[in-house]
C-alpha atoms as a PDB file:
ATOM      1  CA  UNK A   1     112.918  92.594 121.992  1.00  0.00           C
ATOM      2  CA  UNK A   2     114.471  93.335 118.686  1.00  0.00           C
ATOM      3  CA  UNK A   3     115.399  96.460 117.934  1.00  0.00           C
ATOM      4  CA  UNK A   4     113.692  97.918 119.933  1.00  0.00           C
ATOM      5  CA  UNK A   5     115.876  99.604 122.398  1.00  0.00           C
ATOM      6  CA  UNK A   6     115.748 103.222 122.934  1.00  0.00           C
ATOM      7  CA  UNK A   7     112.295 103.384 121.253  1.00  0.00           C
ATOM      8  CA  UNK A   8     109.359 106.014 122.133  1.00  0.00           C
ATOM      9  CA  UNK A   9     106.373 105.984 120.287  1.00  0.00           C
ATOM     10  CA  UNK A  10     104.343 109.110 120.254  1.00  0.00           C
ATOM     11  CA  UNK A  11     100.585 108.262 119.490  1.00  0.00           C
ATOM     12  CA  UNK A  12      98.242 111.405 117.909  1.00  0.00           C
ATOM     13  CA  UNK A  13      94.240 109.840 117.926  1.00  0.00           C
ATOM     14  CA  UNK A  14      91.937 111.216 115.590  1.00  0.00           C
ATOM     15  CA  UNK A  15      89.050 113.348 116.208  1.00  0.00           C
ATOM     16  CA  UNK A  16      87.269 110.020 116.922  1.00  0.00           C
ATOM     17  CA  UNK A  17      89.092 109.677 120.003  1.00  0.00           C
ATOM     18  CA  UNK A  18      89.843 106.116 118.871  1.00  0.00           C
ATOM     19  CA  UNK A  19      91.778 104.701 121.957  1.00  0.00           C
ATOM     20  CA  UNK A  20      95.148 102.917 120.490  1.00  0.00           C
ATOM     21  CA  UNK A  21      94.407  99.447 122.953  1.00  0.00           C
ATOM     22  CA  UNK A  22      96.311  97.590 120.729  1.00  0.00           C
ATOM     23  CA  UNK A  23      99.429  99.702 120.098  1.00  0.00           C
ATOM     24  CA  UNK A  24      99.975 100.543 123.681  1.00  0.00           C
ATOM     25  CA  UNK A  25      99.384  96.743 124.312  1.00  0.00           C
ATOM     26  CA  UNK A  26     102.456  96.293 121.510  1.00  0.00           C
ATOM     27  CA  UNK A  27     104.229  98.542 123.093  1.00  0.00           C
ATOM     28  CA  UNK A  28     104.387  97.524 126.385  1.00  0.00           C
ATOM     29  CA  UNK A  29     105.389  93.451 125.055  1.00  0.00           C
ATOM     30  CA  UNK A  30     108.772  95.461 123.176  1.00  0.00           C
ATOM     31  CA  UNK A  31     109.541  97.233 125.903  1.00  0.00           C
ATOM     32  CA  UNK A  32     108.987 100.645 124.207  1.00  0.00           C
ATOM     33  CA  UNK A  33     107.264 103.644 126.147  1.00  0.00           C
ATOM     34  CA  UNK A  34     104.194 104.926 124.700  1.00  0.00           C
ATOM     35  CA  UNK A  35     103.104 108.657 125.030  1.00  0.00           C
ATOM     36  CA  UNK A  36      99.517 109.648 123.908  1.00  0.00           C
ATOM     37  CA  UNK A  37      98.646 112.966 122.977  1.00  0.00           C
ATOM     38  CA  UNK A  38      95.671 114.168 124.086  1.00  0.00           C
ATOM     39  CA  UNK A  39      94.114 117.135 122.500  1.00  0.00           C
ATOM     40  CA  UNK A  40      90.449 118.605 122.358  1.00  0.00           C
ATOM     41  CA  UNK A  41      87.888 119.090 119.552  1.00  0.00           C
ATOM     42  CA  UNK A  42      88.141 121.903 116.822  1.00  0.00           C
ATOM     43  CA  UNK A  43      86.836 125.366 117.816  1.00  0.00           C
ATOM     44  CA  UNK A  44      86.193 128.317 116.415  1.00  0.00           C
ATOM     45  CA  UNK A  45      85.593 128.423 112.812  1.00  0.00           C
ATOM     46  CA  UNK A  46      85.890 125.311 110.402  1.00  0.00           C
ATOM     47  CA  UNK A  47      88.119 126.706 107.746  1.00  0.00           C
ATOM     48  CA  UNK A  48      89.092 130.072 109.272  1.00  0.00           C
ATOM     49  CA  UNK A  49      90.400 128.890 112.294  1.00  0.00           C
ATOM     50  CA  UNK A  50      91.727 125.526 110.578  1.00  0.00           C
ATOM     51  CA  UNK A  51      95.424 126.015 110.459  1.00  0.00           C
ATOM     52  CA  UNK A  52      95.362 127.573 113.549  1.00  0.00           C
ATOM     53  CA  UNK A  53      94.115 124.388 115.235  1.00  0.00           C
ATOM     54  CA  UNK A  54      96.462 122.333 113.521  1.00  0.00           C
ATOM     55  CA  UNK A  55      99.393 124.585 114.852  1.00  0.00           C
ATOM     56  CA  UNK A  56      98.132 124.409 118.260  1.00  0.00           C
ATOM     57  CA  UNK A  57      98.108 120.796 118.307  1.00  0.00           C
ATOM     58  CA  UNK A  58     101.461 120.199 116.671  1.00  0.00           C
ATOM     59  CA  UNK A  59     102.989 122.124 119.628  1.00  0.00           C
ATOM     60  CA  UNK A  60     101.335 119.697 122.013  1.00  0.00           C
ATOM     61  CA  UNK A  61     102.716 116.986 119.864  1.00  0.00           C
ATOM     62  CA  UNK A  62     106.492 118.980 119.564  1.00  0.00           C
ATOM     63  CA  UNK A  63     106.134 119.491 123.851  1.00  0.00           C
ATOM     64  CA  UNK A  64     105.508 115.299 124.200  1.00  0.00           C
ATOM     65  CA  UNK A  65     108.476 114.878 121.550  1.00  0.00           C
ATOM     66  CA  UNK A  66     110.994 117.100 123.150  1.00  0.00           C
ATOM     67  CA  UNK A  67     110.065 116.239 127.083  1.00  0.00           C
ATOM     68  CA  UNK A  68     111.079 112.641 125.615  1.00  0.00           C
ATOM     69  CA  UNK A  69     114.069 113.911 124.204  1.00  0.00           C
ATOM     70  CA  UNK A  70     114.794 115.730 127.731  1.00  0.00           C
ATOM     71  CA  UNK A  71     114.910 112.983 129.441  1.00  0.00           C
ATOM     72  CA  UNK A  72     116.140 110.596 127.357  1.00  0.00           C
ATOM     73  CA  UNK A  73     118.495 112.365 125.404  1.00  0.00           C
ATOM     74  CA  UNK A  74     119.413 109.007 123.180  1.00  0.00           C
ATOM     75  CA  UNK A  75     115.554 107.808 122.288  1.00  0.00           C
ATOM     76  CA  UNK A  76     114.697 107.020 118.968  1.00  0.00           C
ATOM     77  CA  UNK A  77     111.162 108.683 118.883  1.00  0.00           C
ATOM     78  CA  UNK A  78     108.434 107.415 116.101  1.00  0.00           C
ATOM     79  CA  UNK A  79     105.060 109.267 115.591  1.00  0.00           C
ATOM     80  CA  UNK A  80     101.856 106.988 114.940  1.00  0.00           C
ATOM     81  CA  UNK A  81      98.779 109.286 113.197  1.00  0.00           C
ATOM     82  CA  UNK A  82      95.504 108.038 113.460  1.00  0.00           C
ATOM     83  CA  UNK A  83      92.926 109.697 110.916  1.00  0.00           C
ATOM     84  CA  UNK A  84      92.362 113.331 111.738  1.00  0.00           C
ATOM     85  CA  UNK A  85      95.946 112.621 113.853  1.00  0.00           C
ATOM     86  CA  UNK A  86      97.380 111.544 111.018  1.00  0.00           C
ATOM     87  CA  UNK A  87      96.737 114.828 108.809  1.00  0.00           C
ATOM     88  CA  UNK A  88      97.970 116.759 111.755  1.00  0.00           C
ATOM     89  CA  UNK A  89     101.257 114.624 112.370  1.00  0.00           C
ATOM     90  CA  UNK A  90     102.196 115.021 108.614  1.00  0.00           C
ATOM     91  CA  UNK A  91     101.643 119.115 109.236  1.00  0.00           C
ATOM     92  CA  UNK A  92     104.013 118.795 112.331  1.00  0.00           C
ATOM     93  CA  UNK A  93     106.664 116.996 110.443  1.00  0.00           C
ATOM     94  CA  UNK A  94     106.316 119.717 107.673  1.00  0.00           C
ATOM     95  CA  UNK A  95     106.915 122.972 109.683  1.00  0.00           C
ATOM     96  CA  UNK A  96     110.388 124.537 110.525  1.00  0.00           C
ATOM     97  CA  UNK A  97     113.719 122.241 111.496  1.00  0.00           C
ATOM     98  CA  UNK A  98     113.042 122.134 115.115  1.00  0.00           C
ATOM     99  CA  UNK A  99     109.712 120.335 114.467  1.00  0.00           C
ATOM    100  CA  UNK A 100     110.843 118.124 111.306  1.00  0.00           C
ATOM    101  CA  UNK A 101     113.914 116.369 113.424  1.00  0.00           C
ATOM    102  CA  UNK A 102     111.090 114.939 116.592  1.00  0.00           C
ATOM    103  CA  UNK A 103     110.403 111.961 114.342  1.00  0.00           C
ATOM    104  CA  UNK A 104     112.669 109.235 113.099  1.00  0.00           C
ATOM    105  CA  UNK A 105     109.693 108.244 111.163  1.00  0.00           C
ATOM    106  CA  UNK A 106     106.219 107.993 111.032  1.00  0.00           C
ATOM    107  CA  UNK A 107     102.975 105.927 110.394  1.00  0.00           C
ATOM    108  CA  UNK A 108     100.134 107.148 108.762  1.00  0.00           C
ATOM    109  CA  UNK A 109      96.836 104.928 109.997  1.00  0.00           C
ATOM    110  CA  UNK A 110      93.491 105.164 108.515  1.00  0.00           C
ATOM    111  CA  UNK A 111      94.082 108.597 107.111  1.00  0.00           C
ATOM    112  CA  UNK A 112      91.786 110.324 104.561  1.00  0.00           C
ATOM    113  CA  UNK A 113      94.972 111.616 102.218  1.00  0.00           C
ATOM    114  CA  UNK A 114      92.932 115.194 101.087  1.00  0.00           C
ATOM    115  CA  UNK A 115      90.546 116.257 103.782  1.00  0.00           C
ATOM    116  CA  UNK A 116      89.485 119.021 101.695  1.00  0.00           C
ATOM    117  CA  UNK A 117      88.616 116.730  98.945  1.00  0.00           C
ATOM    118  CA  UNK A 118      86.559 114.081 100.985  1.00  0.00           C
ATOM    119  CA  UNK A 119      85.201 117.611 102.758  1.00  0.00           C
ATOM    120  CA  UNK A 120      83.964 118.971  99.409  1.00  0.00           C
ATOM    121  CA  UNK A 121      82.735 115.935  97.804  1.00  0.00           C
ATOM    122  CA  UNK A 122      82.334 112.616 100.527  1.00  0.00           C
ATOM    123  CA  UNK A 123      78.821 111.027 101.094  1.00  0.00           C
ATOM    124  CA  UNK A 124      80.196 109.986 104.370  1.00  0.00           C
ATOM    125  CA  UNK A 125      78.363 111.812 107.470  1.00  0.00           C
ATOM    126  CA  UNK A 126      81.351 113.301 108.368  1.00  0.00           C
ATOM    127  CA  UNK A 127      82.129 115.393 105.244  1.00  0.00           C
ATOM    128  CA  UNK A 128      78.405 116.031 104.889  1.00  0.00           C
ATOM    129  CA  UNK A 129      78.196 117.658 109.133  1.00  0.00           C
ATOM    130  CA  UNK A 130      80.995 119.602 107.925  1.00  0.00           C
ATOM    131  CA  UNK A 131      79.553 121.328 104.991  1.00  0.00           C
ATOM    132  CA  UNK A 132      76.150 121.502 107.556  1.00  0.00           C
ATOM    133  CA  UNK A 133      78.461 123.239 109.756  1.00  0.00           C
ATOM    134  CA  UNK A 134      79.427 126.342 107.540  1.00  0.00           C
ATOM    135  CA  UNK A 135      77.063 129.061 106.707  1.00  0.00           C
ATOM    136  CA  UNK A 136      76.034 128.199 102.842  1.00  0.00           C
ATOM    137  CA  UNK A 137      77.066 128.058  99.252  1.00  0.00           C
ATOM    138  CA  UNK A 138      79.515 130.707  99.723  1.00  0.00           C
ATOM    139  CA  UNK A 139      81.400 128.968 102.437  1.00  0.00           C
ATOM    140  CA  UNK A 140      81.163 125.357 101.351  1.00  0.00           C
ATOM    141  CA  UNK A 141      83.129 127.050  98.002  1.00  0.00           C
ATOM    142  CA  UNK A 142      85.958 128.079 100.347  1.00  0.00           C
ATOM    143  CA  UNK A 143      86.409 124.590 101.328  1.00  0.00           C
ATOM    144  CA  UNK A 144      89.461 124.156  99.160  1.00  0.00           C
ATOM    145  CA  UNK A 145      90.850 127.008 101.084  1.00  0.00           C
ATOM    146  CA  UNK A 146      92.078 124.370 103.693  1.00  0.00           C
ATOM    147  CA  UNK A 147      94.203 122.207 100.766  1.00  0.00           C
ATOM    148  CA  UNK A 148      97.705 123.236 102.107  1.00  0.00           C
ATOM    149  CA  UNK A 149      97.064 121.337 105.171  1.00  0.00           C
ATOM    150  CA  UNK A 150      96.147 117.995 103.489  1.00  0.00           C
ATOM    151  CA  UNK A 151      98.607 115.085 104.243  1.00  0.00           C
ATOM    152  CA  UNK A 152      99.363 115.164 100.356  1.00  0.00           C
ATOM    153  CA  UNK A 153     100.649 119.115 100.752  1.00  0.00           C
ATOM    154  CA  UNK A 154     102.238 118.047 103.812  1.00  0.00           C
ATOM    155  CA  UNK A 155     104.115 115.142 102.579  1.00  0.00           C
ATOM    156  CA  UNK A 156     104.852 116.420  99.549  1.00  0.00           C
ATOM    157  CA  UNK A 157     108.537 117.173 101.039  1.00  0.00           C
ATOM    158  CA  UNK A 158     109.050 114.068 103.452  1.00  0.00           C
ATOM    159  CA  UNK A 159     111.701 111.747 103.023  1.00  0.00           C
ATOM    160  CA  UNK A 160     109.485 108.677 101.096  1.00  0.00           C
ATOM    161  CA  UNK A 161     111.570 106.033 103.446  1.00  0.00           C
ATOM    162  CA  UNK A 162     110.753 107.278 106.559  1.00  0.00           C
ATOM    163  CA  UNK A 163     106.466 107.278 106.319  1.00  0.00           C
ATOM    164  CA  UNK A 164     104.471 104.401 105.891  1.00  0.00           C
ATOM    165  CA  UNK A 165     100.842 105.048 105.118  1.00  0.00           C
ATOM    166  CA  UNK A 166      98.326 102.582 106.073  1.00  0.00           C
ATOM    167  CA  UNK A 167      94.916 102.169 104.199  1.00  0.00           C
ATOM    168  CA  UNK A 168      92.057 100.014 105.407  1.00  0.00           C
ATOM    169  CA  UNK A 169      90.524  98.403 102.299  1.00  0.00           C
ATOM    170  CA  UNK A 170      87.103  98.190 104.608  1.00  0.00           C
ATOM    171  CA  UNK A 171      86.942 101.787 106.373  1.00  0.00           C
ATOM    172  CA  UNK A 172      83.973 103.301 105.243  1.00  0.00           C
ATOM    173  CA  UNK A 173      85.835 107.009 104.848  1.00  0.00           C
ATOM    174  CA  UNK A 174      88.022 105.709 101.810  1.00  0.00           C
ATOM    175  CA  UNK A 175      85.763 106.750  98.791  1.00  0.00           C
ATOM    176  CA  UNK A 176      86.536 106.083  95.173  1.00  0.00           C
ATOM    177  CA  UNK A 177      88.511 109.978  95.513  1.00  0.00           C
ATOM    178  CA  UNK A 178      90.469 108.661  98.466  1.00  0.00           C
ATOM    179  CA  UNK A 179      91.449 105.605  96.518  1.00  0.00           C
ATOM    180  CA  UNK A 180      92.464 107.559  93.599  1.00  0.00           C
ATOM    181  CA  UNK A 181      94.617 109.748  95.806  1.00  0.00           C
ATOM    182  CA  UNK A 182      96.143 106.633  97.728  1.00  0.00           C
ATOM    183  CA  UNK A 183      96.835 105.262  94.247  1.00  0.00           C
ATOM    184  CA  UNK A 184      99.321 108.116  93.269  1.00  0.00           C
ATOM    185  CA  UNK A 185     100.954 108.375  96.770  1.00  0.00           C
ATOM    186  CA  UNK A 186     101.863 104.642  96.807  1.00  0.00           C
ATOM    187  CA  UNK A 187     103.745 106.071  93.896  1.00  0.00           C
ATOM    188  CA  UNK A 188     105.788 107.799  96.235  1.00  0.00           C
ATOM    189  CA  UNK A 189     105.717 106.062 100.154  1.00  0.00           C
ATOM    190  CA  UNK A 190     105.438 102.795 101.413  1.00  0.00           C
ATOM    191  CA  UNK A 191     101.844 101.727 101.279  1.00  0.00           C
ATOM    192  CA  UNK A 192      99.675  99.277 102.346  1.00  0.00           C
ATOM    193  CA  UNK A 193      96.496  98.517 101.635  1.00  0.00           C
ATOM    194  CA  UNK A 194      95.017  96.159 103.992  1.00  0.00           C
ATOM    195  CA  UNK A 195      91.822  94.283 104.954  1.00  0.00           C
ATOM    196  CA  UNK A 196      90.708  96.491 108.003  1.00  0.00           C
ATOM    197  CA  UNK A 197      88.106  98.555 108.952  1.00  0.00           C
ATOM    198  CA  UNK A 198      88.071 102.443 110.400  1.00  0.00           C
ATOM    199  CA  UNK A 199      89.969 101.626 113.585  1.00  0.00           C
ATOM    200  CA  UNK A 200      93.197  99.776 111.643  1.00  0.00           C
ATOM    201  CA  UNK A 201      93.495  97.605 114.730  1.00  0.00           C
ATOM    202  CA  UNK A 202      93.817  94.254 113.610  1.00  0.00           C
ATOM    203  CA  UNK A 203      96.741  91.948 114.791  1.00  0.00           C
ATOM    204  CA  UNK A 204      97.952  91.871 110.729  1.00  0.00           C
ATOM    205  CA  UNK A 205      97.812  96.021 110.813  1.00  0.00           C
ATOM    206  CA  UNK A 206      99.524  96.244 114.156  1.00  0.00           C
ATOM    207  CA  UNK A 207     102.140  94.073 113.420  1.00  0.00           C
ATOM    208  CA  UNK A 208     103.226  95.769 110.057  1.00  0.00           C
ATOM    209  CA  UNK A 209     103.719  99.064 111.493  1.00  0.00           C
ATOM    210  CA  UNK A 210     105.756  97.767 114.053  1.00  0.00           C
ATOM    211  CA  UNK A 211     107.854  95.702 111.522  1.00  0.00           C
ATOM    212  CA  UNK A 212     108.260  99.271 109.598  1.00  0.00           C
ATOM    213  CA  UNK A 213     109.495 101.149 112.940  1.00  0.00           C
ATOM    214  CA  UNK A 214     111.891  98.561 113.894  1.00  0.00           C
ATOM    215  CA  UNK A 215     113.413  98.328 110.507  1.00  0.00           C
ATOM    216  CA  UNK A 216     113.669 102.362 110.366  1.00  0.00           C
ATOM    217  CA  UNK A 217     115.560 102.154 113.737  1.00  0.00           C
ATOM    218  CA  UNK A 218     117.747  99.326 112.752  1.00  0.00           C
ATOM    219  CA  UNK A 219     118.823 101.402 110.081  1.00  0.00           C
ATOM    220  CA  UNK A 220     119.283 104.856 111.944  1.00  0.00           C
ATOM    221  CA  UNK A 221     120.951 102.492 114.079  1.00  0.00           C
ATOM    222  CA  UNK A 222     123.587 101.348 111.626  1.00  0.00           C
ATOM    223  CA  UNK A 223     124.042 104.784 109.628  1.00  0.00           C
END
């Protein structure tokens, strides 16, 4: 098993609803205990209403972290962020002390670095249903209102050796911004760029973030 003992994983999908099969299958041959967080679908407005979203979701991820903590007072608890998950876990890990200590570390899968950014500018459908989804000119030039919450803002503070960001060199959200972006932050953060698609399922991906977790808690386990 490694060093894996002690180890909770807390998994936050994307808007996608991207099932994580193959971490949850991982988990279960280390003997680590999975927890999903299960949230629903934006609502109200799209910018307005952003932040407020994200806060209500990072208290469903803080309630998962601390019920583990509860009743397991010794676990070593690791936060995997899927896409739109992934933006939302880097906001939860930069809010107040009681929120920054529920991770030992975290993994960033598949995430677009500046969702304002791909929001303002992306081809992809996404990007262009959000702009659809926002009254006209005026609006789509408040886009950049939502910039604090991009994983770059929210990182900007995180210790670099405890986040590894994951980049599919196939997922069709990375545009030639999103590279750029990634480019600078590998400045910065453990990256790896890797030949997957949107999901970043595949047995090479899966592996890697594992490796990272198990070295972070070998570590935190020797410190």
């Amino acid at each position: 098993m490694g060093g894996f003992e002690s180890i909770h994983v807390v998994l936050v999908p994307g808007a996608d609803a991207l099932a994580f099969e193959a971490d949850i299958a991982a988990a279960a041959e280390r003997g680590v205990l999975a927890h999903v967080v299960e949230y629903d679908p934006p609502k109200g407005h799209p910018i307005d209403d952003c932040e407020a979203y994200y806060q209500a979701v990072s208290m469903q991820i803080h309630a998962v972290a601390a019920d583990i903590r509860a009743q397991a007072p010794d676990a070593r608890v690791f936060g995997f962020g899927r896409n739109l998950g992934g933006s939302i876990l880097a906001y939860h890990a930069a809010r107040p002390d009681e929120f920054r200590e529920d991770f030992q570390g975290l993994v960033m899968i598949g995430v677009i670095p500046e969702l304002s950014t791909f929001r303002i500018h992306g081809d992809h459908s996404s990007a262009q249903r959000f702009r659809d989804s926002l009254s006209g000119p005026t609006e789509i030039a408040r886009i950049g209102d939502i910039a604090p919450l991009d994983m770059t803002a929210s990182l900007a503070t995180h210790p670099v050796d405890r986040c590894l960001i994951q980049i599919g060199e196939q997922d069709d959200y990375m545009d030639d911004r999103a590279v750029a972006i990634f480019r600078k932050l590998e400045s910065r953060f453990p990256s790896e760029w890797l030949d997957d698609v949107h999901a970043m399922a595949a047995p090479d991906t899966v592996a890697r973030r594992w490796a990272f977790i198990e070295a972070l808690a070998e570590g935190g386990r020797q410190s």
